[in-house]
PDB file of N, CA and C in Angstrom:
ATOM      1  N   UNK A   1      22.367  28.642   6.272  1.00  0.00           N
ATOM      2  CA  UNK A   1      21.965  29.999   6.616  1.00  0.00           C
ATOM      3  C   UNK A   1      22.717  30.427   7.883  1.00  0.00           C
ATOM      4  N   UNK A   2      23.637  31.764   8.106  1.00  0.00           N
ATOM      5  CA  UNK A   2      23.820  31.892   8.845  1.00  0.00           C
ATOM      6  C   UNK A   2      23.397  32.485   9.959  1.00  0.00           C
ATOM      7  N   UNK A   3      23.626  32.613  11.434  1.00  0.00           N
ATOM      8  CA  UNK A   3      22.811  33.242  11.900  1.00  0.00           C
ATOM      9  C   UNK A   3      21.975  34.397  12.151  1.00  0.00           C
ATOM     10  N   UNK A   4      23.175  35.285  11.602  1.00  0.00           N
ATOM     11  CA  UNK A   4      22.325  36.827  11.106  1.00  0.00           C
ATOM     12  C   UNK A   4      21.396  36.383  10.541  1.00  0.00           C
ATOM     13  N   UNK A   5      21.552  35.762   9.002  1.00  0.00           N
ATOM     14  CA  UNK A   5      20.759  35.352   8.382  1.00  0.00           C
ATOM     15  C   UNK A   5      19.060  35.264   8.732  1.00  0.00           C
ATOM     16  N   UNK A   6      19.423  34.418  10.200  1.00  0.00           N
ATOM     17  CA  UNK A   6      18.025  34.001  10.832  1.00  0.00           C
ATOM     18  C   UNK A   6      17.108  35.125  11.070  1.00  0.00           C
ATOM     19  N   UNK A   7      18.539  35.313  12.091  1.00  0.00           N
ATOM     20  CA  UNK A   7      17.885  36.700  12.341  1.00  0.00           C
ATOM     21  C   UNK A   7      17.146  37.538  12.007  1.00  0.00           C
ATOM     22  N   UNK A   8      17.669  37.880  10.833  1.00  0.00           N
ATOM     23  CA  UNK A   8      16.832  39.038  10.153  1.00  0.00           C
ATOM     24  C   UNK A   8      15.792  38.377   9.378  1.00  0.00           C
ATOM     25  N   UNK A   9      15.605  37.633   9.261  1.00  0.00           N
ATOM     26  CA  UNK A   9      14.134  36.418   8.775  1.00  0.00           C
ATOM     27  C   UNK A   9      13.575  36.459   9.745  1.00  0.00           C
ATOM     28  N   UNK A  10      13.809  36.274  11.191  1.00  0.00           N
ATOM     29  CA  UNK A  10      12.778  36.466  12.195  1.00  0.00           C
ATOM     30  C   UNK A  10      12.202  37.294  12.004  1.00  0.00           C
ATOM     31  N   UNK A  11      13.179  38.822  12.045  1.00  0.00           N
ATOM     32  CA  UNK A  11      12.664  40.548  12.350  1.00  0.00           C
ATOM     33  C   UNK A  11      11.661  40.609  11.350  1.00  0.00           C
ATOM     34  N   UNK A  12      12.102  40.128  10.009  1.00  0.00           N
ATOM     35  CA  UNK A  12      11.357  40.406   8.849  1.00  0.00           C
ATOM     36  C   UNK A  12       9.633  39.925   9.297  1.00  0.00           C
ATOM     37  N   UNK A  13       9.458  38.367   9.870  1.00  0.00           N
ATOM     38  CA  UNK A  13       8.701  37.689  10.035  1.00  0.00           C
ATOM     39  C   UNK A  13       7.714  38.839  11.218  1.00  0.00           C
ATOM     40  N   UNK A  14       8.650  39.120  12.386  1.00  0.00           N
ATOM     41  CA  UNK A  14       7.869  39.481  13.584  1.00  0.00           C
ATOM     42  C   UNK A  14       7.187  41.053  13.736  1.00  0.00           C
ATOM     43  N   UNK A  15       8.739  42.094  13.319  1.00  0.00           N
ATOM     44  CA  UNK A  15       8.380  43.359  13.410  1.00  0.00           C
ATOM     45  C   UNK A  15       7.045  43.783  12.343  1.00  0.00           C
ATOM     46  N   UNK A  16       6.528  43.198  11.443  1.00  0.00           N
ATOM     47  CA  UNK A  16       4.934  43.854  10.770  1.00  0.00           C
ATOM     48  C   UNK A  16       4.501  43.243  12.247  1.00  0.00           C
ATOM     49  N   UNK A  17       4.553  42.864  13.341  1.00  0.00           N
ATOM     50  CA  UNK A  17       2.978  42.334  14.064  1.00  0.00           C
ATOM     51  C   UNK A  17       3.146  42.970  15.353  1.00  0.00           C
ATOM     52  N   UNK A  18       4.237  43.709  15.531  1.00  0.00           N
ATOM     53  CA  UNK A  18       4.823  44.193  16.959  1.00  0.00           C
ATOM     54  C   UNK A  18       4.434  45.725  17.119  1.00  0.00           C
ATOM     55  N   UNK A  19       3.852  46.137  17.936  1.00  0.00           N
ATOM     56  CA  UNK A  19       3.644  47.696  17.994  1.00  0.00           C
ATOM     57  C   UNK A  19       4.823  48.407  17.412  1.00  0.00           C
ATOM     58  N   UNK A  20       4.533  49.792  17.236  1.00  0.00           N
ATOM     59  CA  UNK A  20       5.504  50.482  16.519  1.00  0.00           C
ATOM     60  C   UNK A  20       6.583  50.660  17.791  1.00  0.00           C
ATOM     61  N   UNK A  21       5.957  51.598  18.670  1.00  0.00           N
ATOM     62  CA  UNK A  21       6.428  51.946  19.931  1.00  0.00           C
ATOM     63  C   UNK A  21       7.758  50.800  20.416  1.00  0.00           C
ATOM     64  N   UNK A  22       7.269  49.781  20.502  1.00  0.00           N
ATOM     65  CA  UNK A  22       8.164  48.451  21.122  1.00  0.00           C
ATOM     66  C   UNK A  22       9.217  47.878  19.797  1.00  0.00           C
ATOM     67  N   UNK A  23       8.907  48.269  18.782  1.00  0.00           N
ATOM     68  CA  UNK A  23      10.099  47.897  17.501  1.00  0.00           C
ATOM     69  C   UNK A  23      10.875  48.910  18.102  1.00  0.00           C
ATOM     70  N   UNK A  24      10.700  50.403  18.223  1.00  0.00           N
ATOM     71  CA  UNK A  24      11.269  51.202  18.085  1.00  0.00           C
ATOM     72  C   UNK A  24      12.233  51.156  19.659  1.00  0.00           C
ATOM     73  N   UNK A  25      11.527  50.776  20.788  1.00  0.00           N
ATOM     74  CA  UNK A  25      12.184  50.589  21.965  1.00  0.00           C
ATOM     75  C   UNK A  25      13.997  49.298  21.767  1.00  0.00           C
ATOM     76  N   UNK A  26      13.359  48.601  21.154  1.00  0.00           N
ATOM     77  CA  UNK A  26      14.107  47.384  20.612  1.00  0.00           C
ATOM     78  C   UNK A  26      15.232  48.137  19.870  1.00  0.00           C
ATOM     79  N   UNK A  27      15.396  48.623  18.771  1.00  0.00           N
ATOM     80  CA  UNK A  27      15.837  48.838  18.050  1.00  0.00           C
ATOM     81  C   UNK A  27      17.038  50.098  18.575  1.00  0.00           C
ATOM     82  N   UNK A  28      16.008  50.761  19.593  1.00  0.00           N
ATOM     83  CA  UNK A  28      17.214  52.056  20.345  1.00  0.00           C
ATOM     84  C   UNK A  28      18.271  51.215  21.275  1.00  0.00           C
ATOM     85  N   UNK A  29      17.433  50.315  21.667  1.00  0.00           N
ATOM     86  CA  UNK A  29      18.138  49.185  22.654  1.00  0.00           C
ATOM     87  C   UNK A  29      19.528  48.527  22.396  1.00  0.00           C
ATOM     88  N   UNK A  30      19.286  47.908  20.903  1.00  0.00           N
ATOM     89  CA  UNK A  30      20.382  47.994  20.468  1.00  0.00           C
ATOM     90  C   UNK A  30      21.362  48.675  19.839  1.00  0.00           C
ATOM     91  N   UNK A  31      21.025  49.907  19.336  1.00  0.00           N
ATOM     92  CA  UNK A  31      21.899  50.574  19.100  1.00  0.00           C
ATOM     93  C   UNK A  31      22.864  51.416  20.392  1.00  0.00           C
ATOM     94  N   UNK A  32      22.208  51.415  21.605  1.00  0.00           N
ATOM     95  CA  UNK A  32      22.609  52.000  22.908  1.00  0.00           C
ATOM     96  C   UNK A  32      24.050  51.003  22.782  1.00  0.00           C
ATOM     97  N   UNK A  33      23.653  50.066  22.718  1.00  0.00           N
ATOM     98  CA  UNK A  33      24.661  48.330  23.282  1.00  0.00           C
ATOM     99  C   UNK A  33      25.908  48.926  21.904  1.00  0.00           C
ATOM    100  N   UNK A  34      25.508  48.999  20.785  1.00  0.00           N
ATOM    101  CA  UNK A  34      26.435  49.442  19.754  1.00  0.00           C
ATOM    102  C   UNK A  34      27.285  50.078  20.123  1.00  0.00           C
ATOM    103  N   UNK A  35      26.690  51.502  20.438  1.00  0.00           N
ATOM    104  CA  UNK A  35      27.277  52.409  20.746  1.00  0.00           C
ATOM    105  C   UNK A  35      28.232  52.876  21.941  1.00  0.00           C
ATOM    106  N   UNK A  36      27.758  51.870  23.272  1.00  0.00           N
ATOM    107  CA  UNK A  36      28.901  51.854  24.227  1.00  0.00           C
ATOM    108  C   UNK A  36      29.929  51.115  24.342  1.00  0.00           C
ATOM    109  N   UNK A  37      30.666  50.895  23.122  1.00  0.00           N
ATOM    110  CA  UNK A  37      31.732  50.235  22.948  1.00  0.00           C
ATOM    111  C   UNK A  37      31.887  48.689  23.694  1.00  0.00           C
ATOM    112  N   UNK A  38      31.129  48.080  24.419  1.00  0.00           N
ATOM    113  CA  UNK A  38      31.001  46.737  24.503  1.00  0.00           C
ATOM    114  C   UNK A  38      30.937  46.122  24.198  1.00  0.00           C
ATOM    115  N   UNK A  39      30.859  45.857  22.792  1.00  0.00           N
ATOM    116  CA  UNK A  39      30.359  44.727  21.937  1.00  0.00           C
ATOM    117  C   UNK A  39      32.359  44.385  21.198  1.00  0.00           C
ATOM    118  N   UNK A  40      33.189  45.336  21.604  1.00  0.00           N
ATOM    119  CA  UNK A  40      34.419  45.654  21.299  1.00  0.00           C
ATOM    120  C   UNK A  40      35.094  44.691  22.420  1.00  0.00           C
ATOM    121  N   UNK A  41      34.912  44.184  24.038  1.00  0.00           N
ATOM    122  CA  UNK A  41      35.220  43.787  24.526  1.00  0.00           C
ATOM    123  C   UNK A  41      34.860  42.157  25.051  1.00  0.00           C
ATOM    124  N   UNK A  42      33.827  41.780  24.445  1.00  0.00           N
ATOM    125  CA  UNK A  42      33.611  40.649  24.569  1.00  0.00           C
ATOM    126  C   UNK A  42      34.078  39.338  23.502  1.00  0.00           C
ATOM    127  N   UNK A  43      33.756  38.422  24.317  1.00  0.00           N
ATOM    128  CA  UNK A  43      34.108  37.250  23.326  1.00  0.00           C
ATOM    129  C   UNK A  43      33.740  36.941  21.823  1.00  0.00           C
ATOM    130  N   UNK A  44      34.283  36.592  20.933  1.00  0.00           N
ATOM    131  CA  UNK A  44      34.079  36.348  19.577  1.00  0.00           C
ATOM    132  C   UNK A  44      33.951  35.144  18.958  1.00  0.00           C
ATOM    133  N   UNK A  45      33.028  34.483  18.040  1.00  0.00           N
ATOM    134  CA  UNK A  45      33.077  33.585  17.980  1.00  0.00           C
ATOM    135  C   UNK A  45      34.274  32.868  17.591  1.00  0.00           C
ATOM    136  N   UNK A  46      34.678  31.483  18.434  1.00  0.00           N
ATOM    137  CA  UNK A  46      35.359  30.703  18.109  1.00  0.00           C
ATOM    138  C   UNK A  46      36.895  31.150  19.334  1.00  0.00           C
ATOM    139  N   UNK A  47      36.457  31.857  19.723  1.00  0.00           N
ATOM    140  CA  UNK A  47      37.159  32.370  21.474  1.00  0.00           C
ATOM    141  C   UNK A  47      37.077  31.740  22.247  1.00  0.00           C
ATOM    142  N   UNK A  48      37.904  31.500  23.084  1.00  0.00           N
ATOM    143  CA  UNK A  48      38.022  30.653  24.063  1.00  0.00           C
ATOM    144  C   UNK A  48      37.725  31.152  25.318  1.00  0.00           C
ATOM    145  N   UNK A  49      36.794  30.956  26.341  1.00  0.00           N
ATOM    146  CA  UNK A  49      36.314  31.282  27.089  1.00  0.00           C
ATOM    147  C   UNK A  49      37.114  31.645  28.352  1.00  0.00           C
ATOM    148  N   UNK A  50      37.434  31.969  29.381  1.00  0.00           N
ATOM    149  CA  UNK A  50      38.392  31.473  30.771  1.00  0.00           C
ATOM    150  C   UNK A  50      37.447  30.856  31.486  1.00  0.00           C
ATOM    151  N   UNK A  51      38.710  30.151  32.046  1.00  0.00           N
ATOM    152  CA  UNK A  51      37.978  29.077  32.764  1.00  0.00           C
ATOM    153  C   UNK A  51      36.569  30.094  33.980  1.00  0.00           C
ATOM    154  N   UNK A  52      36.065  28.655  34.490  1.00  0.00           N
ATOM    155  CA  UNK A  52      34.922  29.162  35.102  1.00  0.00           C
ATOM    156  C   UNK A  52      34.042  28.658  35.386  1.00  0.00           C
ATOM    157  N   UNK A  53      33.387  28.597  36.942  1.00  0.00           N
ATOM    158  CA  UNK A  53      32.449  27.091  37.878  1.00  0.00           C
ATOM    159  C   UNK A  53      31.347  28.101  38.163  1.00  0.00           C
ATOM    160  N   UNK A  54      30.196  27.829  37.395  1.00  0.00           N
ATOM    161  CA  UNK A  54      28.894  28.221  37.661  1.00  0.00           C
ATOM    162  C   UNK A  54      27.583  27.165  38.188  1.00  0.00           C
ATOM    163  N   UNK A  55      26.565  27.359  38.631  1.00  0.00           N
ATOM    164  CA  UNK A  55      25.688  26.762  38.889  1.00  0.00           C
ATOM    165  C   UNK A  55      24.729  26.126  38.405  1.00  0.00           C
ATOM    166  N   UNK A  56      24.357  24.726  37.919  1.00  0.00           N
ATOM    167  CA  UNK A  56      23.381  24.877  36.684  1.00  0.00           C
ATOM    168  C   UNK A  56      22.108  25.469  37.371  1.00  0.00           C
ATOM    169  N   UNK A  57      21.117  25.078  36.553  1.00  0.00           N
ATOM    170  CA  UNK A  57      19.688  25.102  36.437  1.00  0.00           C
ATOM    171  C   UNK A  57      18.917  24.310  37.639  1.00  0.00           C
ATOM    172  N   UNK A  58      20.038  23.377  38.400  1.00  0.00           N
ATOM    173  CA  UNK A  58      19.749  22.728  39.589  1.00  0.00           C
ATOM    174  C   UNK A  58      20.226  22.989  41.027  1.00  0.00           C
ATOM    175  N   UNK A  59      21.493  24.051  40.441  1.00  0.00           N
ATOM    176  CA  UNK A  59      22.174  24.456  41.664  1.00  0.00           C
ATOM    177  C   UNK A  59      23.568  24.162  41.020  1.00  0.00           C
ATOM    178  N   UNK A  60      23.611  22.973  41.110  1.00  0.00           N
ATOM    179  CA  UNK A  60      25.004  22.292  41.211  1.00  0.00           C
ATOM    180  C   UNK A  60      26.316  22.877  40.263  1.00  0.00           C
ATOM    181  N   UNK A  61      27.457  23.018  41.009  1.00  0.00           N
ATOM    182  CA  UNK A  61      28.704  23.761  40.024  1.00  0.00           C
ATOM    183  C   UNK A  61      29.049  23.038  38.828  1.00  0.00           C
ATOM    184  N   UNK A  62      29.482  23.018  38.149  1.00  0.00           N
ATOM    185  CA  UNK A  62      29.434  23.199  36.862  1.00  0.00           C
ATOM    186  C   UNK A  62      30.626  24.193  35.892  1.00  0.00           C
ATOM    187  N   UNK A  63      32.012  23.077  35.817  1.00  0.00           N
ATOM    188  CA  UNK A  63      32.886  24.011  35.419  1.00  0.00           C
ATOM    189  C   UNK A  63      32.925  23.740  33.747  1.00  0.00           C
ATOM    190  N   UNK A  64      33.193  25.053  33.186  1.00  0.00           N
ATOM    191  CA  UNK A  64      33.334  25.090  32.028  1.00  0.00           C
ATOM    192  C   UNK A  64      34.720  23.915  31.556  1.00  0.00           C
ATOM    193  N   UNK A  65      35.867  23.900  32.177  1.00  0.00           N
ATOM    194  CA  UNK A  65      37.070  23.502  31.914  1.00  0.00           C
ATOM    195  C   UNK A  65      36.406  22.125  31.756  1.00  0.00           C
ATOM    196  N   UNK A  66      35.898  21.497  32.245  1.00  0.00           N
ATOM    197  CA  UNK A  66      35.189  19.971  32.393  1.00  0.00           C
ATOM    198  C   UNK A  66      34.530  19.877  30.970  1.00  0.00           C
ATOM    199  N   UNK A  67      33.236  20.655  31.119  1.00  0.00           N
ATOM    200  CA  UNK A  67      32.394  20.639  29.669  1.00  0.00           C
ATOM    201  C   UNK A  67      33.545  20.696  28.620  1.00  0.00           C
ATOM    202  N   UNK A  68      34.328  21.515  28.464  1.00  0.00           N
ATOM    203  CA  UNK A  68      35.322  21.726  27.401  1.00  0.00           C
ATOM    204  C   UNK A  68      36.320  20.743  26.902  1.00  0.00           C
ATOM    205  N   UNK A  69      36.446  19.989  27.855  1.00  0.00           N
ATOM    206  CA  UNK A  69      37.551  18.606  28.065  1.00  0.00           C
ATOM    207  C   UNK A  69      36.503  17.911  26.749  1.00  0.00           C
ATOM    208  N   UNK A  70      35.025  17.135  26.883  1.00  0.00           N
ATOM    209  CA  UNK A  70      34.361  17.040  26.557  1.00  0.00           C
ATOM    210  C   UNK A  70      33.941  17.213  24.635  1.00  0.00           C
ATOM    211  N   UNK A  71      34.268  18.242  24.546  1.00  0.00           N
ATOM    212  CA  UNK A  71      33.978  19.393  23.664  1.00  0.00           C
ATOM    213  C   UNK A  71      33.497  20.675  23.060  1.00  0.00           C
ATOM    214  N   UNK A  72      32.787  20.823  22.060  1.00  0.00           N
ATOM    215  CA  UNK A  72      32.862  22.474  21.757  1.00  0.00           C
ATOM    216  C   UNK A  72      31.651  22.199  23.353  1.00  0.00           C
ATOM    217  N   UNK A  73      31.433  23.858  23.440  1.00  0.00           N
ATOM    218  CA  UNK A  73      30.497  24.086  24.439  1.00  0.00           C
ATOM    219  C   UNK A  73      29.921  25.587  24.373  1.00  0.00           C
ATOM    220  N   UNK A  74      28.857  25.373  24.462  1.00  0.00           N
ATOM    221  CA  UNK A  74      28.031  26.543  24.248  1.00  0.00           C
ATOM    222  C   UNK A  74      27.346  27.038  25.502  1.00  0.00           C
ATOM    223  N   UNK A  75      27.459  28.564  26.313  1.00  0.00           N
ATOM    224  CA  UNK A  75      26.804  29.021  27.226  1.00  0.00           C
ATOM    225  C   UNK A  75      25.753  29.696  27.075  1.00  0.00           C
ATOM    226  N   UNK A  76      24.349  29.093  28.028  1.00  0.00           N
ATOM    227  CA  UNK A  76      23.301  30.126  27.983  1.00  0.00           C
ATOM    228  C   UNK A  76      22.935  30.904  29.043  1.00  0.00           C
ATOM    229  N   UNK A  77      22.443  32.058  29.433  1.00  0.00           N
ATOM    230  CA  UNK A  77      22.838  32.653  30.472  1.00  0.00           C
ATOM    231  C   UNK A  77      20.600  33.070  30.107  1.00  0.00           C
ATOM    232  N   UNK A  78      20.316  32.641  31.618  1.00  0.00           N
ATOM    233  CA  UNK A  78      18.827  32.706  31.782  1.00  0.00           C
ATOM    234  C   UNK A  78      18.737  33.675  33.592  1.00  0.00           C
ATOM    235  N   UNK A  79      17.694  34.379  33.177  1.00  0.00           N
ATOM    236  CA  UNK A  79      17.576  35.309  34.243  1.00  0.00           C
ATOM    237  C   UNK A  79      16.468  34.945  34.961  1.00  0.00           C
ATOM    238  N   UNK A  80      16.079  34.835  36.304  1.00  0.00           N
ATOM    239  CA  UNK A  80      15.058  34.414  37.477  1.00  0.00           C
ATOM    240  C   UNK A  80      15.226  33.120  37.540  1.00  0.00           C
ATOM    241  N   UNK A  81      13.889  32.471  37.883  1.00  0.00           N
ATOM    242  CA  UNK A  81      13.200  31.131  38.404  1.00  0.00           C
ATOM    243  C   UNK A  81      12.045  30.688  37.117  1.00  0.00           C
ATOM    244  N   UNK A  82      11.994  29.485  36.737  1.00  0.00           N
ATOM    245  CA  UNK A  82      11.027  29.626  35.907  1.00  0.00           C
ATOM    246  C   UNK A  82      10.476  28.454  36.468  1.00  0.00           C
TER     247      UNK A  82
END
């Protein structure tokens, strides 16, 4: 299954239980992202990233070029403190 795939098995699964209001917030949300041509400038799957030393989850740097030496590598990008 691919991941759209999932995807839309989630939506299918979640949006009957989600207020209307908040499907509908969601849904403008992404079409905003559609529509400002960004989705035109980013990476694609199977793209190669540029290099790049971020911080993990502990602090510590953390270069992509390293992980990659390694193999495939996948980035997740998490917002605050949890």
């Amino acid at each position: 299954m691919t991941l759209q795939e999932k995807l839309d098995a989630f939506e299918a699964r979640v949006a009957p239980k989600m207020p209307k209001e908040a499907l509908e917030v969601m849904h403008r949300a992404v079409e905003d992202v559609r529509g400002s041509g960004l989705l035109e400038t980013t990476l694609k799957v199977g793209d190669t990233a540029p290099d790049f030393t971020l911080p993990n989850d502990a602090g510590r740097p953390v270069s992509c070029r390293e992980l990659r030496a390694r193999g495939p590598l996948v980035v997740s990008f998490f917002r605050g403190r949890w």
